[in-house]
N, C-alpha and C. Protein backbone atom coordinates (compact mmCIF):
# COMPACT_ATOMS: atom_id res chain seq x y z
N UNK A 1 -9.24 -8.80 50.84
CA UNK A 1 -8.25 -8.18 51.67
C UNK A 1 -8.52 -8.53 53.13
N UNK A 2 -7.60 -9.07 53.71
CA UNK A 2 -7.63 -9.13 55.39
C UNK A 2 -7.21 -7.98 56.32
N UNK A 3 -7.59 -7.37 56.65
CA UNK A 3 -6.75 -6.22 57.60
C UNK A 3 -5.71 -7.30 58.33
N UNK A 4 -4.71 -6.14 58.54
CA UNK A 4 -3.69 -6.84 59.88
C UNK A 4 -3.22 -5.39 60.57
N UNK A 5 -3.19 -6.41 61.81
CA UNK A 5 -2.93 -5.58 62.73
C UNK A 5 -2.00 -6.15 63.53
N UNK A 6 -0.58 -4.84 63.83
CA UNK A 6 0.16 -5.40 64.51
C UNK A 6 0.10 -5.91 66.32
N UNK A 7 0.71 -7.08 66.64
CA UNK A 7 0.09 -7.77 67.96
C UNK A 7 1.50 -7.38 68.94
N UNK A 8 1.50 -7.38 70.12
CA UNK A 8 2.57 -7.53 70.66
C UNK A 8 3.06 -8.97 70.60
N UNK A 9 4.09 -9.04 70.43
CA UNK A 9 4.93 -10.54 70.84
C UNK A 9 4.44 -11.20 69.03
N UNK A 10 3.81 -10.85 68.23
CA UNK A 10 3.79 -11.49 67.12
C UNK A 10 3.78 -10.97 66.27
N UNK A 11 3.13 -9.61 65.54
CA UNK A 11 3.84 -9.36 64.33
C UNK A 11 4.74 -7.87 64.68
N UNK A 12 5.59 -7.94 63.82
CA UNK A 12 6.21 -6.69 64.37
C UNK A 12 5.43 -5.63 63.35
N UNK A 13 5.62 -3.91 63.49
CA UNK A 13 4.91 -3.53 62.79
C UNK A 13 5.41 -3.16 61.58
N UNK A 14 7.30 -2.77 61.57
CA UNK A 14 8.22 -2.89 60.39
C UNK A 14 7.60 -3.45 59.31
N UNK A 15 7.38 -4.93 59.74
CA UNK A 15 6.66 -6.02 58.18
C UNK A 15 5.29 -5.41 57.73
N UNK A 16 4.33 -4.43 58.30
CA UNK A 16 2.76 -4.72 58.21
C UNK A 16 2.82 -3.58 56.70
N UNK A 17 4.00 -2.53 57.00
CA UNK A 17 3.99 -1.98 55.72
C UNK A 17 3.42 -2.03 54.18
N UNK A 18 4.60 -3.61 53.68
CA UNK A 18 4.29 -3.87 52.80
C UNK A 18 3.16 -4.32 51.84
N UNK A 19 2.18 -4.52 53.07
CA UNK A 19 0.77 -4.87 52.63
C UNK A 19 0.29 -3.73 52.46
N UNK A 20 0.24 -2.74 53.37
CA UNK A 20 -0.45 -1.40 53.31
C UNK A 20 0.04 -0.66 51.97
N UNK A 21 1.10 -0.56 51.47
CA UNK A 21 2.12 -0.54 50.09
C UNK A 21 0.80 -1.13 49.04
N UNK A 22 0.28 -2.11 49.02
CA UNK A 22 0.28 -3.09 48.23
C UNK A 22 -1.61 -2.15 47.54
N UNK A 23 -2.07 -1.45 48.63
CA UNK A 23 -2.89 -1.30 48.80
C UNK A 23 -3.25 0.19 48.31
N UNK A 24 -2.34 0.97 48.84
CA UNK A 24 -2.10 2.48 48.35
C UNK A 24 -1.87 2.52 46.64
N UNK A 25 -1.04 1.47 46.26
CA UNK A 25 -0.78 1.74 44.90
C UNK A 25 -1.94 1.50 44.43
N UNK A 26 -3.04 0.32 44.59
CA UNK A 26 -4.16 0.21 44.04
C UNK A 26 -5.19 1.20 43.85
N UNK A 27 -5.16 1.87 44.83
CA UNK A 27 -5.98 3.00 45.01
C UNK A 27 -4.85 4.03 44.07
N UNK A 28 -3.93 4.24 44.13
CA UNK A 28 -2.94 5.23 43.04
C UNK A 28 -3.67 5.14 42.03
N UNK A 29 -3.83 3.62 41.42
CA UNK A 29 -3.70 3.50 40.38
C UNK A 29 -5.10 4.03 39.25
N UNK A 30 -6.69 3.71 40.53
CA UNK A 30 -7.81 4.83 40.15
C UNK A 30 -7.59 6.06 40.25
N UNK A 31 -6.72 6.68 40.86
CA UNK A 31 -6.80 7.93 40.82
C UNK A 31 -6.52 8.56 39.59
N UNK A 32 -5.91 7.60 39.00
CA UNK A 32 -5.31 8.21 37.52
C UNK A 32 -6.80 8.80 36.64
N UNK A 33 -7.75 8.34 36.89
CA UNK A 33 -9.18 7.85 35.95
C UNK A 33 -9.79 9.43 37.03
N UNK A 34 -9.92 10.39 36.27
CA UNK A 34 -11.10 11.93 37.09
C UNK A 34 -12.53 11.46 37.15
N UNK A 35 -12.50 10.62 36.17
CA UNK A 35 -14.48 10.02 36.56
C UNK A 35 -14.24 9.75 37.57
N UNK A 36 -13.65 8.64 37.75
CA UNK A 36 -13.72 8.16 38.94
C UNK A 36 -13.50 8.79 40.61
N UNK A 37 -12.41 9.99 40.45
CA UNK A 37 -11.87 10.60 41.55
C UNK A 37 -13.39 11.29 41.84
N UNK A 38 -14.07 12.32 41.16
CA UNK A 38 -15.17 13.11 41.45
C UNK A 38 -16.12 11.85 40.65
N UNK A 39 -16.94 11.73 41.45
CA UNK A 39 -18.14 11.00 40.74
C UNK A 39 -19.11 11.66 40.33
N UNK A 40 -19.27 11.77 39.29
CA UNK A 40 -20.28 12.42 37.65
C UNK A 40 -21.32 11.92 37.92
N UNK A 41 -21.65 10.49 37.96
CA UNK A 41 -22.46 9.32 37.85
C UNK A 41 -23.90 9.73 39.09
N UNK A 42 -25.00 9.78 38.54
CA UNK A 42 -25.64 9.71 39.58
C UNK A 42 -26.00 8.41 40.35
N UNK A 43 -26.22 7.73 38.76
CA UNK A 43 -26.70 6.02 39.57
C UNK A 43 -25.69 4.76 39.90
N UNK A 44 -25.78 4.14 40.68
CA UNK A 44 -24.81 3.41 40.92
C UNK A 44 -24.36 2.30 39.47
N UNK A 45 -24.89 1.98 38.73
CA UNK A 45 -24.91 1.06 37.73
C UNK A 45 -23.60 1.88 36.45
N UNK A 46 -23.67 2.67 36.28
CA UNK A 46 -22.96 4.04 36.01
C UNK A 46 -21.42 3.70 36.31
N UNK A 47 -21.17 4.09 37.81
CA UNK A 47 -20.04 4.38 38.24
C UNK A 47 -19.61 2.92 38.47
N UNK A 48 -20.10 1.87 38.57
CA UNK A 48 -19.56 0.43 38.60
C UNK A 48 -18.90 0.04 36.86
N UNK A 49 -19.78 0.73 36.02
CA UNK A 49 -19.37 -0.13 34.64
C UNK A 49 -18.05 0.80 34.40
N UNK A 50 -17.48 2.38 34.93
CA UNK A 50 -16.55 3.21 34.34
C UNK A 50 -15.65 2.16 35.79
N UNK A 51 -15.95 1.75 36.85
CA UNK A 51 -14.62 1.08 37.53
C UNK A 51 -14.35 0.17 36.97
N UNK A 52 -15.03 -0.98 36.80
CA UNK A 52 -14.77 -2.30 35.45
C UNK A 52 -13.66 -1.91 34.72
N UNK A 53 -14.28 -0.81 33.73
CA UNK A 53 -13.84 -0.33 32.54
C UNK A 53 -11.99 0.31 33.35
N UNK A 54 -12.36 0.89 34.04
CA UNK A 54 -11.03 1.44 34.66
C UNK A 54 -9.81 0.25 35.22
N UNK A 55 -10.79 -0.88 36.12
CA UNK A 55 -9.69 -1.85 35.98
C UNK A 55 -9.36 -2.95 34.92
N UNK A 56 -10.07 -3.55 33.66
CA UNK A 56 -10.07 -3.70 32.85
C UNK A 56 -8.37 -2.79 32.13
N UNK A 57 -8.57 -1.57 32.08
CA UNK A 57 -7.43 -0.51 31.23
C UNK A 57 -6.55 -1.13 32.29
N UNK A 58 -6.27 -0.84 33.65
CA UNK A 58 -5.20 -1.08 34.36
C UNK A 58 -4.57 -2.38 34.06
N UNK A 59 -5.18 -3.66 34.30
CA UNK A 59 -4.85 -5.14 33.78
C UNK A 59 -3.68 -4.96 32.22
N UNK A 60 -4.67 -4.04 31.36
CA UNK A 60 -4.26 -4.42 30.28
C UNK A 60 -3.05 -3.51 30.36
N UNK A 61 -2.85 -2.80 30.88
CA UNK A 61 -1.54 -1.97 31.20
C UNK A 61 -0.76 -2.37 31.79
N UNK A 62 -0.79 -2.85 32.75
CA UNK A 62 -0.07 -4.15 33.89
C UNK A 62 0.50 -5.20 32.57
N UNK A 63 -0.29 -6.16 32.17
CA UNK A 63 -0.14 -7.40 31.39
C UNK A 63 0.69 -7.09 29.71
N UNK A 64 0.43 -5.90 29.34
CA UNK A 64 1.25 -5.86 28.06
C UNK A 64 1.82 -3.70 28.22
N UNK A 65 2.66 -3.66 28.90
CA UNK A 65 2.93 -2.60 28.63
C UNK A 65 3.86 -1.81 27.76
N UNK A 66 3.98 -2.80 26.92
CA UNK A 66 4.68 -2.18 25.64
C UNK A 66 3.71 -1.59 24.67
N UNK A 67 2.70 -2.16 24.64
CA UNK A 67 1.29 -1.24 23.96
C UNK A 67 1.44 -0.20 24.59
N UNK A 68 1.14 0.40 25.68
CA UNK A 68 0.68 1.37 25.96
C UNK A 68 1.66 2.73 25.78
């Protein structure tokens, strides 16, 4: 991810939205997962394999959502 930031005379800030959009839903989309919102996990090794696992489910939800 690049931050942007709007400049005078070059980006306007109307457009910078859609990135910020792009970004919120991603984060939406863990929120769905309560492990993840409150972290359970004491050790870090833990809470990395349930995010995997969490975007892993999202992909496969994204890519065939007639399964789900």
């Amino acid at each position: 991810m690049i931050p942007r930031n709007a400049r005078r005379g070059v980006d306007a800030s109307h457009k910078l939205g859609r990135y910020r959009w792009v970004v919120e839903r991603s984060i939406a989309k863990f929120s769905r997962f309560r492990r993840l919102i409150i972290r359970y996990e004491r050790s870090a090794d833990l809470y990395l394999a349930f995010l995997t696992l969490a975007t892993a489910i999202i992909c496969f939800r994204t890519l065939y959502p007639v399964l789900c």
